[in-house]
C-alpha atoms as a PDB file:
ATOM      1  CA  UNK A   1      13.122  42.585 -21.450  1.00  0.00           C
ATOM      2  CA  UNK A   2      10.518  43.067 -24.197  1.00  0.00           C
ATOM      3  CA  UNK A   3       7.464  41.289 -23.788  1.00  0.00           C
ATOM      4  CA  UNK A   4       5.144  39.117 -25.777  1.00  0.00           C
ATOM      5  CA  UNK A   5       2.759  41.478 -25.779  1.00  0.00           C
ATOM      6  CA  UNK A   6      -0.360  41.769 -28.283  1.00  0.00           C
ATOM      7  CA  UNK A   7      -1.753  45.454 -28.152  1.00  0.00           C
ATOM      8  CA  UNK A   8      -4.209  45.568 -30.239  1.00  0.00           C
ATOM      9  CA  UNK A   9      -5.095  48.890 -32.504  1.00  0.00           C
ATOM     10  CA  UNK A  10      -8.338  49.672 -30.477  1.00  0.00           C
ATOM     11  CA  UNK A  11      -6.456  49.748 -27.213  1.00  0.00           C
ATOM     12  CA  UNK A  12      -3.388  51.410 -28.678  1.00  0.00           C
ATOM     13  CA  UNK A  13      -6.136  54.411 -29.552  1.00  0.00           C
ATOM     14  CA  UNK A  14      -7.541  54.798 -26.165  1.00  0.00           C
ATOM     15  CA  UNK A  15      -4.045  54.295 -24.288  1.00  0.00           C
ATOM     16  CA  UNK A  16      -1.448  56.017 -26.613  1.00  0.00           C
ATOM     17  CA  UNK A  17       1.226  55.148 -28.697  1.00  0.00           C
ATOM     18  CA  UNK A  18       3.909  56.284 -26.017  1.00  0.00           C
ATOM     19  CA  UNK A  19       1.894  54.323 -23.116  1.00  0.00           C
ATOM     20  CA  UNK A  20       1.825  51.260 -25.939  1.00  0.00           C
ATOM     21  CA  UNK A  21       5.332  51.514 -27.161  1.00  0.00           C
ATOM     22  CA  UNK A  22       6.513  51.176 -23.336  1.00  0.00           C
ATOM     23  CA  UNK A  23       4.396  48.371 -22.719  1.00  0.00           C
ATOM     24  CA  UNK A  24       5.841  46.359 -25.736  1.00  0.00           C
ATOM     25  CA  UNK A  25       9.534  46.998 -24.519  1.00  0.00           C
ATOM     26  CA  UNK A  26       8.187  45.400 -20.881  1.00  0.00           C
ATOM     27  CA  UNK A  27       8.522  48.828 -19.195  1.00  0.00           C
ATOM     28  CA  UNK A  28       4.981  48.822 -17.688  1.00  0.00           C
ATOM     29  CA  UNK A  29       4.131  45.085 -18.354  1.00  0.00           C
ATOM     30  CA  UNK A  30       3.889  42.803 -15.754  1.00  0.00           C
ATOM     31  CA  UNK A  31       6.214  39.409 -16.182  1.00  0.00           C
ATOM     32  CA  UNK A  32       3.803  37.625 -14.864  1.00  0.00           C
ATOM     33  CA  UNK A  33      -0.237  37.543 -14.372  1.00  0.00           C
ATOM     34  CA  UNK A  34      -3.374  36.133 -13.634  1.00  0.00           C
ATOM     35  CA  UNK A  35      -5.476  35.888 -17.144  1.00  0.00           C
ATOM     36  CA  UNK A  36      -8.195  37.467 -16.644  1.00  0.00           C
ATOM     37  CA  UNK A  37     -10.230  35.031 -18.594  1.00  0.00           C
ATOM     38  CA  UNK A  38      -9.459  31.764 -17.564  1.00  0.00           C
ATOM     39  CA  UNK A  39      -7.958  33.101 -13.748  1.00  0.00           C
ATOM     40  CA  UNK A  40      -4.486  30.897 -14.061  1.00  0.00           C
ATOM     41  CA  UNK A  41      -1.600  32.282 -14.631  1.00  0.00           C
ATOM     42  CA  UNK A  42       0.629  33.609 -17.231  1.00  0.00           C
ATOM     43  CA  UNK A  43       3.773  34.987 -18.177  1.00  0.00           C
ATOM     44  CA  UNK A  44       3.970  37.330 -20.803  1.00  0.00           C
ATOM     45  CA  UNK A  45       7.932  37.136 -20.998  1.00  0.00           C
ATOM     46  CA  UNK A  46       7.477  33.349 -22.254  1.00  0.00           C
ATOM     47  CA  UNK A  47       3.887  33.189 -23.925  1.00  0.00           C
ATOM     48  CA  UNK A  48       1.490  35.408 -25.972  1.00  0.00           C
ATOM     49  CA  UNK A  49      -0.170  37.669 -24.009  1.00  0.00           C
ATOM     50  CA  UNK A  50      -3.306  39.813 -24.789  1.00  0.00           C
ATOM     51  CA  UNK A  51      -3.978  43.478 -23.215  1.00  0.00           C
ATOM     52  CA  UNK A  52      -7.383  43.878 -22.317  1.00  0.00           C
ATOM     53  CA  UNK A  53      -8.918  47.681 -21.423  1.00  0.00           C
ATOM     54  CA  UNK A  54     -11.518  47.255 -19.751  1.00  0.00           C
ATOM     55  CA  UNK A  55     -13.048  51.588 -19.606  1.00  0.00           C
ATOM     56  CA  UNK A  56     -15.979  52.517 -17.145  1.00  0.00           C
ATOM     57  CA  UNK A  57     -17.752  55.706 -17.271  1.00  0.00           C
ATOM     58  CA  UNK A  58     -14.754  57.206 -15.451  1.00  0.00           C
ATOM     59  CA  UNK A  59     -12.038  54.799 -15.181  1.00  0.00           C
ATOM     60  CA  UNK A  60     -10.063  52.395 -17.269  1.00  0.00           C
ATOM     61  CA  UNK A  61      -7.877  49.756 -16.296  1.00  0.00           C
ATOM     62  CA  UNK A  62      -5.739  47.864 -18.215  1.00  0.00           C
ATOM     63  CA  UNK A  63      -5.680  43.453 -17.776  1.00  0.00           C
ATOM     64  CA  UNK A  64      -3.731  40.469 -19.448  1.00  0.00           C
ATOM     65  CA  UNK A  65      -4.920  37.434 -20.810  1.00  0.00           C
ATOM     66  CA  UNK A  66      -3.288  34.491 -22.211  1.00  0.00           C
ATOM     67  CA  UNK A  67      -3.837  35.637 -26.360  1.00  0.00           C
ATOM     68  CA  UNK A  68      -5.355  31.753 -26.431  1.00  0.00           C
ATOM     69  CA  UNK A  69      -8.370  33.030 -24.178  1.00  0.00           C
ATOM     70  CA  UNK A  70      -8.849  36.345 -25.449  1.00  0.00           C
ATOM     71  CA  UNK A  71      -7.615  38.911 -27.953  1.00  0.00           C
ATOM     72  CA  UNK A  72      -6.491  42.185 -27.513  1.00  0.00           C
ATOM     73  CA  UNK A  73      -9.662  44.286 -27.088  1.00  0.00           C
ATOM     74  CA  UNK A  74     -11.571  47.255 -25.322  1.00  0.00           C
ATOM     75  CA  UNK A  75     -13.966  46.051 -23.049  1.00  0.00           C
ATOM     76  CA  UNK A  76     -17.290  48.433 -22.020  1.00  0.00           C
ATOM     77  CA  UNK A  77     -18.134  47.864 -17.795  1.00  0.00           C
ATOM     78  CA  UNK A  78     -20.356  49.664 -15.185  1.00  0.00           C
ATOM     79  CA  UNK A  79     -18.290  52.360 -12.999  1.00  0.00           C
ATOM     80  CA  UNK A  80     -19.634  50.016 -10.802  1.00  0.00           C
ATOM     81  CA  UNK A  81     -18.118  46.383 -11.618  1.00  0.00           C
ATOM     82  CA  UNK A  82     -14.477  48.277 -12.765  1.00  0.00           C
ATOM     83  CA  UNK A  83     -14.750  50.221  -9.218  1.00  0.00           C
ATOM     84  CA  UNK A  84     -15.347  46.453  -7.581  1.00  0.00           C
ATOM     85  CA  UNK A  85     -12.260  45.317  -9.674  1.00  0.00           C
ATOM     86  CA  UNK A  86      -9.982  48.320  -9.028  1.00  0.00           C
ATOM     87  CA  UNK A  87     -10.236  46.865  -5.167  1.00  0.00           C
ATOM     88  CA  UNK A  88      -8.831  43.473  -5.973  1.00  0.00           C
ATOM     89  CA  UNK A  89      -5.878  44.945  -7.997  1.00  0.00           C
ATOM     90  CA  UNK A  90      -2.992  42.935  -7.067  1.00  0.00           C
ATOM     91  CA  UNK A  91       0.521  44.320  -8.597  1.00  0.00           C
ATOM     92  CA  UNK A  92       0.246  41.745 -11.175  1.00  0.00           C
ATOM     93  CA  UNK A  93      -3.103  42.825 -12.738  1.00  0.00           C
ATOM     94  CA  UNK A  94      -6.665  42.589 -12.523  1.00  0.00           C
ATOM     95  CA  UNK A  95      -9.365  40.294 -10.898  1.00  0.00           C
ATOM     96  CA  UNK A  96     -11.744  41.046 -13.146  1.00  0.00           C
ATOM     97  CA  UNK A  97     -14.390  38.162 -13.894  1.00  0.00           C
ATOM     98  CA  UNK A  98     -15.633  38.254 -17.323  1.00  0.00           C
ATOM     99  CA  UNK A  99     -18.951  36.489 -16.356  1.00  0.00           C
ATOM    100  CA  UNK A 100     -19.441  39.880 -14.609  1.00  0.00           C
ATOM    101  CA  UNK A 101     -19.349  42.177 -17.153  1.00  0.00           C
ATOM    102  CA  UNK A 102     -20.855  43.208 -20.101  1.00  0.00           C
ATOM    103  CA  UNK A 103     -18.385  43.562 -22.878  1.00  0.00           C
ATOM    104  CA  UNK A 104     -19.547  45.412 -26.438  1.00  0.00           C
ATOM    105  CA  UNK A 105     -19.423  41.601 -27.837  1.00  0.00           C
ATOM    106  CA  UNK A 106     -18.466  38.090 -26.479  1.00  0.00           C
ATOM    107  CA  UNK A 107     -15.701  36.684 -27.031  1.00  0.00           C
ATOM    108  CA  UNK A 108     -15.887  33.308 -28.337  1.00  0.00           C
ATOM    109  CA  UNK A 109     -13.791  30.799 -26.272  1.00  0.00           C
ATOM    110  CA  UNK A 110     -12.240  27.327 -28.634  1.00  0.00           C
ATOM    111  CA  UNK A 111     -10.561  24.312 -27.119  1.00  0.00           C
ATOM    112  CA  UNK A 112      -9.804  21.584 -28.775  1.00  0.00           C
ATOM    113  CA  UNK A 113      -9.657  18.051 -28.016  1.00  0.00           C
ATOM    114  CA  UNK A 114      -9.942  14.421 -28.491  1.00  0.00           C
ATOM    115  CA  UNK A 115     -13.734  13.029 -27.565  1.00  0.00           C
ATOM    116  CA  UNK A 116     -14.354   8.942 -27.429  1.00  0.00           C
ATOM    117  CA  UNK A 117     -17.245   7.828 -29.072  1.00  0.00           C
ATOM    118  CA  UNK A 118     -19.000   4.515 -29.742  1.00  0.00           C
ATOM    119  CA  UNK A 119     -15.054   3.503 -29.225  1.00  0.00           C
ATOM    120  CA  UNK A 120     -13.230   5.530 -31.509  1.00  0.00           C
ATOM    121  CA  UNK A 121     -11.807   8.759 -31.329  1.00  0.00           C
ATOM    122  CA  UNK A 122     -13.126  11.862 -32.904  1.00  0.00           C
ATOM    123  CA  UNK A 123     -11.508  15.262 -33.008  1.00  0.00           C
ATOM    124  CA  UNK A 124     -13.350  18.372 -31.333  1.00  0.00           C
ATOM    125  CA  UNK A 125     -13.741  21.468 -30.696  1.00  0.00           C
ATOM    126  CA  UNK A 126     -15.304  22.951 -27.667  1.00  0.00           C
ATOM    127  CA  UNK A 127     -17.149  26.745 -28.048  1.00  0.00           C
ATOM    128  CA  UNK A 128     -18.336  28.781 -25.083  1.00  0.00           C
ATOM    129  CA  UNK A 129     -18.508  32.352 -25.141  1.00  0.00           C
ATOM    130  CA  UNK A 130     -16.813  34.620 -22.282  1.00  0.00           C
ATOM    131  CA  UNK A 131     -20.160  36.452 -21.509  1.00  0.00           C
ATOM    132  CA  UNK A 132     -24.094  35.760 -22.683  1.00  0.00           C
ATOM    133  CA  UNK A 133     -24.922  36.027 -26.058  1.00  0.00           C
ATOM    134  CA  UNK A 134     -28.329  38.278 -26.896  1.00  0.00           C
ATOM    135  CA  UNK A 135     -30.064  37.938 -29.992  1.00  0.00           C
ATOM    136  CA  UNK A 136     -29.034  40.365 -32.401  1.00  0.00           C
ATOM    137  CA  UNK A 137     -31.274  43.840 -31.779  1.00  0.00           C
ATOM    138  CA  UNK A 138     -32.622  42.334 -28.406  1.00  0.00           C
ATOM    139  CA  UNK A 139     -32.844  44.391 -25.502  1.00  0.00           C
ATOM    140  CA  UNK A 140     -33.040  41.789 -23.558  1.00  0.00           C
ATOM    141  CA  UNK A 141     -30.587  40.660 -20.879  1.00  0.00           C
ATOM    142  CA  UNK A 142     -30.878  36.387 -21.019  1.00  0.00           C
ATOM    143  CA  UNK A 143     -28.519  33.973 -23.158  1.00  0.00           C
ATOM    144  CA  UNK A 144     -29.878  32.913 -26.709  1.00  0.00           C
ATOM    145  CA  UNK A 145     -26.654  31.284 -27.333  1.00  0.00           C
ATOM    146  CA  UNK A 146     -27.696  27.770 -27.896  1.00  0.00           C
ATOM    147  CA  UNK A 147     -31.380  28.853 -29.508  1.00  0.00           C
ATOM    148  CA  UNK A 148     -29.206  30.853 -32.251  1.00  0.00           C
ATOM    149  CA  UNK A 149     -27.172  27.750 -32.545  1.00  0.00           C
ATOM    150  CA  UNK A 150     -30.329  25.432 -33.073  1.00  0.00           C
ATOM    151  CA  UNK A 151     -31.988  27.905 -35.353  1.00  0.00           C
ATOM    152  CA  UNK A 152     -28.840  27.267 -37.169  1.00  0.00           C
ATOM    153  CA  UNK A 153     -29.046  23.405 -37.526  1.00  0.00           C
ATOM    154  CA  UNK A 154     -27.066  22.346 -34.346  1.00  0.00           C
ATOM    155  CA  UNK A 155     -28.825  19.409 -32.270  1.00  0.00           C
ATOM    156  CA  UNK A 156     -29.250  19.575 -28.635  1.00  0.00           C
ATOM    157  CA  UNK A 157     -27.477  16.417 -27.114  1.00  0.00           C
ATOM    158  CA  UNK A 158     -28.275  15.093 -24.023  1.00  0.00           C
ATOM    159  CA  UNK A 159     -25.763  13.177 -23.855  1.00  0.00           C
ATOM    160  CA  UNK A 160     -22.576  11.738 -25.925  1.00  0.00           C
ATOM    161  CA  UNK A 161     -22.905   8.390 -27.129  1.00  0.00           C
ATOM    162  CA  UNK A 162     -22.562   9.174 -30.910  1.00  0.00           C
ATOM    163  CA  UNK A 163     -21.707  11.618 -34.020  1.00  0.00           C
ATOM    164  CA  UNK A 164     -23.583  14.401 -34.236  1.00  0.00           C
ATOM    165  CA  UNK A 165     -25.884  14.884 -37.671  1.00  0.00           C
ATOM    166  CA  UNK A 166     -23.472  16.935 -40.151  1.00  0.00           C
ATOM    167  CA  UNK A 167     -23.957  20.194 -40.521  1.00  0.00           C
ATOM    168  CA  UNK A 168     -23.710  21.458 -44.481  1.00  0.00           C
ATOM    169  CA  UNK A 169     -22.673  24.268 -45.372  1.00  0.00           C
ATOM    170  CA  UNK A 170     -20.213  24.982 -42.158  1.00  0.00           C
ATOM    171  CA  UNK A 171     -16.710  23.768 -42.005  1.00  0.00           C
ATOM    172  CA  UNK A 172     -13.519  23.890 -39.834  1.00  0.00           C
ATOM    173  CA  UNK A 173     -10.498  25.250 -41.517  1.00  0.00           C
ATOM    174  CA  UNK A 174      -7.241  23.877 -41.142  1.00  0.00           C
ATOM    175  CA  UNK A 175      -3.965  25.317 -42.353  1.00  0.00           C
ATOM    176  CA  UNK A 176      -0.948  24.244 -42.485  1.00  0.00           C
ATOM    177  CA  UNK A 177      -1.778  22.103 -39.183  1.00  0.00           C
ATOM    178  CA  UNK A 178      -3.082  24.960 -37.657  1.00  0.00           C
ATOM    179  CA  UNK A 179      -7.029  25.724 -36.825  1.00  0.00           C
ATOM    180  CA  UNK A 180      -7.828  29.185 -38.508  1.00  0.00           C
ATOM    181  CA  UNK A 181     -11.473  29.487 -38.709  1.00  0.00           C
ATOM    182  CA  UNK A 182     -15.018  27.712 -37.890  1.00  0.00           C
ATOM    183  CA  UNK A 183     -16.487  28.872 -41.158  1.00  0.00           C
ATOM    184  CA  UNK A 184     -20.689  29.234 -42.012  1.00  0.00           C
ATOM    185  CA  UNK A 185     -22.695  29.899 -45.195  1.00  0.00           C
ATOM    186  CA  UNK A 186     -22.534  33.462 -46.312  1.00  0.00           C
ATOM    187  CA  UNK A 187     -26.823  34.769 -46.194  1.00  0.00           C
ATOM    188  CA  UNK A 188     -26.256  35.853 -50.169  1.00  0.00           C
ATOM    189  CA  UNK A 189     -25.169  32.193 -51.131  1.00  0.00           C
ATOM    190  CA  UNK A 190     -21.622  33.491 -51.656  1.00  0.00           C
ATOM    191  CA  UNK A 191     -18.226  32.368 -50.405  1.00  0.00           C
ATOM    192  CA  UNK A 192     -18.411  31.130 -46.620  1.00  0.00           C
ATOM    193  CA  UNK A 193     -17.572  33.768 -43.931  1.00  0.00           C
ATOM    194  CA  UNK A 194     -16.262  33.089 -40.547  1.00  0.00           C
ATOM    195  CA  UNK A 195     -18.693  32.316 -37.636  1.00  0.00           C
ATOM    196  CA  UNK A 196     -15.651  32.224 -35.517  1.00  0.00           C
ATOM    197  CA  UNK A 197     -11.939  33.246 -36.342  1.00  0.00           C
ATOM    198  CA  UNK A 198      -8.683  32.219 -34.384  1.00  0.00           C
ATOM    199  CA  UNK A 199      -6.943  35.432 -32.874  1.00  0.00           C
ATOM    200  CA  UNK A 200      -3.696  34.006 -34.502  1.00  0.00           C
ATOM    201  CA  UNK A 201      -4.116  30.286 -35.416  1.00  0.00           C
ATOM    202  CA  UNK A 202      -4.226  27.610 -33.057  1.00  0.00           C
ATOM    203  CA  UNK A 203      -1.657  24.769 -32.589  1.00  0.00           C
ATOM    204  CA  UNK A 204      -3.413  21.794 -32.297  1.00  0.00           C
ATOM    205  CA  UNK A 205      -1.850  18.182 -31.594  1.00  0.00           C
ATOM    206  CA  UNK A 206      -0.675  15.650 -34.062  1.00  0.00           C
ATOM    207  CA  UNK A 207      -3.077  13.406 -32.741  1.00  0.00           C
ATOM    208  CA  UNK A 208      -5.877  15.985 -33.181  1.00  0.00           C
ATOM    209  CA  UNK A 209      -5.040  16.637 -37.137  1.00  0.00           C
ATOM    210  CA  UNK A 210      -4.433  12.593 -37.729  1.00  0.00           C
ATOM    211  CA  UNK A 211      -7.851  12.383 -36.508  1.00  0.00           C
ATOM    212  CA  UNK A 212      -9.152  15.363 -38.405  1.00  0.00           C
ATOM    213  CA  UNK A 213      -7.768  14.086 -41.695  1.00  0.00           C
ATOM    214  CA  UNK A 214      -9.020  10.169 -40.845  1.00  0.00           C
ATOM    215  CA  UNK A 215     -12.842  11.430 -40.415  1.00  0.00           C
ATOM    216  CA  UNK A 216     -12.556  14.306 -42.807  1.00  0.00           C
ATOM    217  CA  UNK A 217     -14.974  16.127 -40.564  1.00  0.00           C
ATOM    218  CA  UNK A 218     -14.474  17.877 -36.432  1.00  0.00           C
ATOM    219  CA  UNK A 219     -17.427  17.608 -34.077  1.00  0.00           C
ATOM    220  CA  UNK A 220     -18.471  20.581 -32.964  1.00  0.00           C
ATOM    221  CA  UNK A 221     -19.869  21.200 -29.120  1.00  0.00           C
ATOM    222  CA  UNK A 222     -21.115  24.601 -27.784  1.00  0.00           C
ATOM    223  CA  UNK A 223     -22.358  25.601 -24.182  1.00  0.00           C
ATOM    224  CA  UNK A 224     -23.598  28.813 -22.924  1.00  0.00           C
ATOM    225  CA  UNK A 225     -20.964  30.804 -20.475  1.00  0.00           C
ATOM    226  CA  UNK A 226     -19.763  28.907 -17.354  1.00  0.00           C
ATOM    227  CA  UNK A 227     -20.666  25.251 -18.605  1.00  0.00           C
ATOM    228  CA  UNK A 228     -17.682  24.127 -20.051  1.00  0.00           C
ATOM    229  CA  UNK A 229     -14.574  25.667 -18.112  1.00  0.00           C
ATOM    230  CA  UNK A 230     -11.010  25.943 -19.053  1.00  0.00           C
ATOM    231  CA  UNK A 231     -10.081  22.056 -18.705  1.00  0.00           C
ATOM    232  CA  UNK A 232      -6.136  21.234 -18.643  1.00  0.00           C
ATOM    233  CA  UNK A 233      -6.903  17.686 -19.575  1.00  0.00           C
ATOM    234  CA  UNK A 234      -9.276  16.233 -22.204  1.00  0.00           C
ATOM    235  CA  UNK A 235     -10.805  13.363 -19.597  1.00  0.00           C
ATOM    236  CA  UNK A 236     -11.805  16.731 -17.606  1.00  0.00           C
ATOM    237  CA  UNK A 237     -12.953  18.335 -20.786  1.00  0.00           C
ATOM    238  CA  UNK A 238     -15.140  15.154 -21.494  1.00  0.00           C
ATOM    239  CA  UNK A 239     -16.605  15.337 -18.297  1.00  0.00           C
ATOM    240  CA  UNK A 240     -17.534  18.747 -18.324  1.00  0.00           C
ATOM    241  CA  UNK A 241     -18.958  18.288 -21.624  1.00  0.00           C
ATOM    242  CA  UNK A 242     -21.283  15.187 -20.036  1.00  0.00           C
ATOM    243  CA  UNK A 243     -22.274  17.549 -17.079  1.00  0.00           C
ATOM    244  CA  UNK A 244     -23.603  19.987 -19.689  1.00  0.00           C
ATOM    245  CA  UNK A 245     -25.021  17.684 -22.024  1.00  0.00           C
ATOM    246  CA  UNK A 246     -27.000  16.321 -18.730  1.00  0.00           C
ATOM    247  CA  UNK A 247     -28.044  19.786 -17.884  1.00  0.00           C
ATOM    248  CA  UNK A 248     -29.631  20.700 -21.322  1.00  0.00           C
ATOM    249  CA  UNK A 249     -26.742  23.038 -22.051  1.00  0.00           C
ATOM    250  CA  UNK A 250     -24.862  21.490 -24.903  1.00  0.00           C
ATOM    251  CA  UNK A 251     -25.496  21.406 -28.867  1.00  0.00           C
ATOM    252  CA  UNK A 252     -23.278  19.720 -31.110  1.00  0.00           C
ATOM    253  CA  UNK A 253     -22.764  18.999 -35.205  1.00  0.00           C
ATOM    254  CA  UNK A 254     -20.188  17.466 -37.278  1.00  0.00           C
ATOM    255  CA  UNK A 255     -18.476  19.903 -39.619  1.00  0.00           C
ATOM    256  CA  UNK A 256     -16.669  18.832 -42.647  1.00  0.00           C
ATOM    257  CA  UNK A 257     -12.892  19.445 -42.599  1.00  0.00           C
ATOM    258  CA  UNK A 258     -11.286  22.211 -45.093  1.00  0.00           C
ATOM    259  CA  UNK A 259      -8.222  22.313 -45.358  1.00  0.00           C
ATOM    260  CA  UNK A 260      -5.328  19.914 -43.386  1.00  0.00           C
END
């Protein structure tokens, strides 16, 4: 049976079209999975699925990810860290921890979700990357995720009781009920460009885009990698949201809406 498969052009080059072509017919693919973003599982006969190459100085092995958490991409490891995941290979893909590599760029995770505050509901969306983020030309091996963010305009909150200060000049694009893009001012005072960009657009809930289009604005929160989680349930996502906001590891802004 074919698969819902997402190969993306960069893997296709590094794998082959005939190694590609038998993956989308669900010749080689696994039915099911363990993403190896978010570690539940996934079935790529029934859901959009991402293939992930991760390539080490001798070896490559190929993953699958739910296309929600990740996008089809190459991912750059140590012999050493592929090697490690090689040994946990199970038949239906790879334990590979993203936290423990170093890909050529993070990958931004997005969740939306309803947040309460000062008693009425707000729509959200949650950022937090899959690996550190370094400051651009840094050598360095830390996490400047939420400094870049502040530098940016984005308040540290240490804790959610209200709205966040708007932030101008960003916005959150909605199409056609769908979430495209979180979008920033372009350096040369031109069009906006993305900061972020949805994979293939996100579905989010009726409730969500009511609330969108009743505040005309989304509240932004962003935490560096392992803060936030992949929560199933907003009261879970709220909570892990006040653990960071406790811990100093959570900025937030309110972004006018475009689009509905």
């Amino acid at each position: 049976m074919p698969r819902m498969l997402d190969v993306s052009d960069e893997v296709r080059a590094e794998i082959g079209d005939e190694e590609a072509n038998r993956l989308l017919a669900g010749e080689n693919a696994p039915g099911s999975y363990d993403c190896t973003s978010c570690r539940t599982p996934g079935d790529s006969e029934h859901e959009h699925t991402s293939t992930v190459l991760f390539i080490g100085d001798e070896t490559a092995v190929l993953a699958f990810a739910h296309a929600t958490c990740l996008p089809s991409q190459v991912v750059q490891v140590t012999e050493e860290q592929l090697q490690g995941a090689v040994r946990s290979i199970s038949g239906d893909g790879v334990d590979l921890d993203p936290e423990k590599v170093t890909p050529e760029q993070a990958v931004l995770g997005v969740t939306s979700g309803l947040v309460l505050l000062a008693g009425e509901l707000h729509p959200a969306l949650v950022v937090e990357p899959t690996a550190p983020i370094v400051r651009p030309g840094s050598m360095g091996v830390g996490d400047d995720f939420l400094p870049l963010l502040i530098e940016q305009g984005f308040m540290p909150l240490a804790e959610l009781t209200e709205v966040p200060p708007v932030q101008h000049g960003w916005s959150v694009l909605l199409a056609m009920g769908q979430l495209h893009a979180v979008l920033q001012p372009s350096a040369n005072g031109g069009q906006p460009i993305a900061w972020w960009q949805a994979h293939q657009p996100l579905v989010v809930t009726e409730s969500w885009r009511a609330a969108a289009n009743k505040h005309q604005q989304v509240l932004m929160f962003a935490a560096p990698v392992g803060s936030i989680g992949r929560q199933p349930r907003e009261d879970l996502l709220r909570d892990a949201l006040d653990n960071a906001a406790a811990n100093g590891k959570l900025v937030g802004a309110a972004l006018p809406l475009a689009g509905t």
